[in-house]
Protein backbone atom coordinates (compact mmCIF):
# COMPACT_ATOMS: atom_id res chain seq x y z
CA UNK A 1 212.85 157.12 100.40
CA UNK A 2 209.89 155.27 99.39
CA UNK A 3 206.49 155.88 101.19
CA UNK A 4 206.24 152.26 100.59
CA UNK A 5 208.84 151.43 103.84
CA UNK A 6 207.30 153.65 106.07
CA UNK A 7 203.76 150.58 105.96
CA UNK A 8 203.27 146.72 106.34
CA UNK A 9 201.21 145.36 104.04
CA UNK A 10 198.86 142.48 104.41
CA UNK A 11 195.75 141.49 102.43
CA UNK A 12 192.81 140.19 104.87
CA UNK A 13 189.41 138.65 104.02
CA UNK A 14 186.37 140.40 106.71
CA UNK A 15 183.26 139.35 106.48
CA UNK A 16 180.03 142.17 105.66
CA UNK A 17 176.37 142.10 105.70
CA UNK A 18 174.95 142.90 101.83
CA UNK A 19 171.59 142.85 100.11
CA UNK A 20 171.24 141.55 97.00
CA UNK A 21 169.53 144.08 94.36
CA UNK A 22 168.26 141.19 92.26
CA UNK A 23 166.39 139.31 94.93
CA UNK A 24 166.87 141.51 98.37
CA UNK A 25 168.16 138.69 99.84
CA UNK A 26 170.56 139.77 102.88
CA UNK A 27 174.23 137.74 103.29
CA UNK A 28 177.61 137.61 104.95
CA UNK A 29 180.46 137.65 101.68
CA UNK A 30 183.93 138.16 102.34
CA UNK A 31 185.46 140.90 100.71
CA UNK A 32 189.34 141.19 100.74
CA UNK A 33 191.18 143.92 102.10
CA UNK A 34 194.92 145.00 101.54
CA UNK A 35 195.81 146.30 105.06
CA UNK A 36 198.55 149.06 105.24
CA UNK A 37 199.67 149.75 108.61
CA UNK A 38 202.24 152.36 110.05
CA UNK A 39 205.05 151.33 110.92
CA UNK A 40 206.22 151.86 114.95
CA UNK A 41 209.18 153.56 114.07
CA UNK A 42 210.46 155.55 111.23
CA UNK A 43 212.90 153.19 108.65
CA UNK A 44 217.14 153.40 108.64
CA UNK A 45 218.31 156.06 106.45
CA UNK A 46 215.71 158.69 106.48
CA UNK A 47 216.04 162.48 106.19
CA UNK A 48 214.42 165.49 106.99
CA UNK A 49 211.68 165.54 104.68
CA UNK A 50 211.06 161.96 105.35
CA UNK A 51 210.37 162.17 108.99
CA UNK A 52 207.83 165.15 107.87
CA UNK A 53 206.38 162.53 105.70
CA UNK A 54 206.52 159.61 108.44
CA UNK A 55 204.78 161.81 110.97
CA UNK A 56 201.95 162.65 108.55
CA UNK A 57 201.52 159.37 107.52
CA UNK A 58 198.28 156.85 108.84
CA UNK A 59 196.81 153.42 108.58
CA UNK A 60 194.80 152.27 105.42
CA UNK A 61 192.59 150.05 104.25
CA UNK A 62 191.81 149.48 100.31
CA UNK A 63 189.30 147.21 99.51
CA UNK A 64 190.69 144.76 96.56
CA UNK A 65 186.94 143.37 95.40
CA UNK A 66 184.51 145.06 93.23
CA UNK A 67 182.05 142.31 93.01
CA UNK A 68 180.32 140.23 95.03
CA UNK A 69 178.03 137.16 93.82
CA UNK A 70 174.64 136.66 95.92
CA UNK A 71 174.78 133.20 97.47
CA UNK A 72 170.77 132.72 96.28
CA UNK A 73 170.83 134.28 93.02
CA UNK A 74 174.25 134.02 91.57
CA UNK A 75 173.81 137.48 90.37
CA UNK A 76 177.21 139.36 90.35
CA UNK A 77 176.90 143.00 91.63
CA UNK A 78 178.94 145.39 92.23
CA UNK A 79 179.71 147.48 95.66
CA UNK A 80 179.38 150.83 95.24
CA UNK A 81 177.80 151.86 97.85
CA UNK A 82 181.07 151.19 100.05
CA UNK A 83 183.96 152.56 100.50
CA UNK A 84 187.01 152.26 99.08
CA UNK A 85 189.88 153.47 101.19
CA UNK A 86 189.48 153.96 104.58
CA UNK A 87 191.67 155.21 107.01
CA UNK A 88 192.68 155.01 110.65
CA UNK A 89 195.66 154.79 113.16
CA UNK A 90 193.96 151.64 115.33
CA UNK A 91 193.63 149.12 112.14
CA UNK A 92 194.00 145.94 114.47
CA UNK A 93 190.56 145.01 115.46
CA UNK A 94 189.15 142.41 113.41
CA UNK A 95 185.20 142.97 115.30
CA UNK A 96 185.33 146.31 113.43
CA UNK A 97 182.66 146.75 110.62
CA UNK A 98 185.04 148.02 107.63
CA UNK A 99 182.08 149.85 106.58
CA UNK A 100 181.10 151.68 109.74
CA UNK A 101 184.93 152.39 110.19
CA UNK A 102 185.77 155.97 110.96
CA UNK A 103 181.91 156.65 111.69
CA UNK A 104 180.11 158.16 114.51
């Protein structure tokens, strides 16, 4: 079976707080996400060594945008220092700072 069954997938636009390099001016862009989230129950048809699978599996998050343009600039840059994947069983709440996610 494909690991593909065992998500739902759904691309969602949250908003994050950047500087700009070029002029260190700070702004709210929305960077697109492609949300994969674990499915409640494991798919029809499954064997063995897909339920091992199934009960290892988790939430994700991968971020789709590299670059970001600075609404007083116009400078392009790109986000590196953010992460890429990130992930997490309780990928529901939209307050959640993508970039503080799995932090403490």
């Amino acid at each position: 079976m494909d690991e593909r069954a065992f998500y739902t997938e759904k691309e969602e636009t949250r908003k994050v707080k950047l500087v700009c390099p070029s002029c260190r001016g700070e702004f709210e862009a929305p960077v697109r996400w492609k949300v994969c989230r674990k499915r409640r129950e494991l798919p029809r048809g499954a064997g063995e060594e897909d339920r091992r699978k199934f009960s290892k599996a988790a939430s994700y998050m991968v971020r789709l945008d590299d670059l970001v343009a600075c609404y007083k600039c116009r400078k392009r840059f790109e986000l590196t220092g953010q992460s890429t994947v990130l992930i997490n069983d309780a990928l529901g709440d939209p307050s959640v700072d993508p970039e503080n996610f799995g932090n403490r």
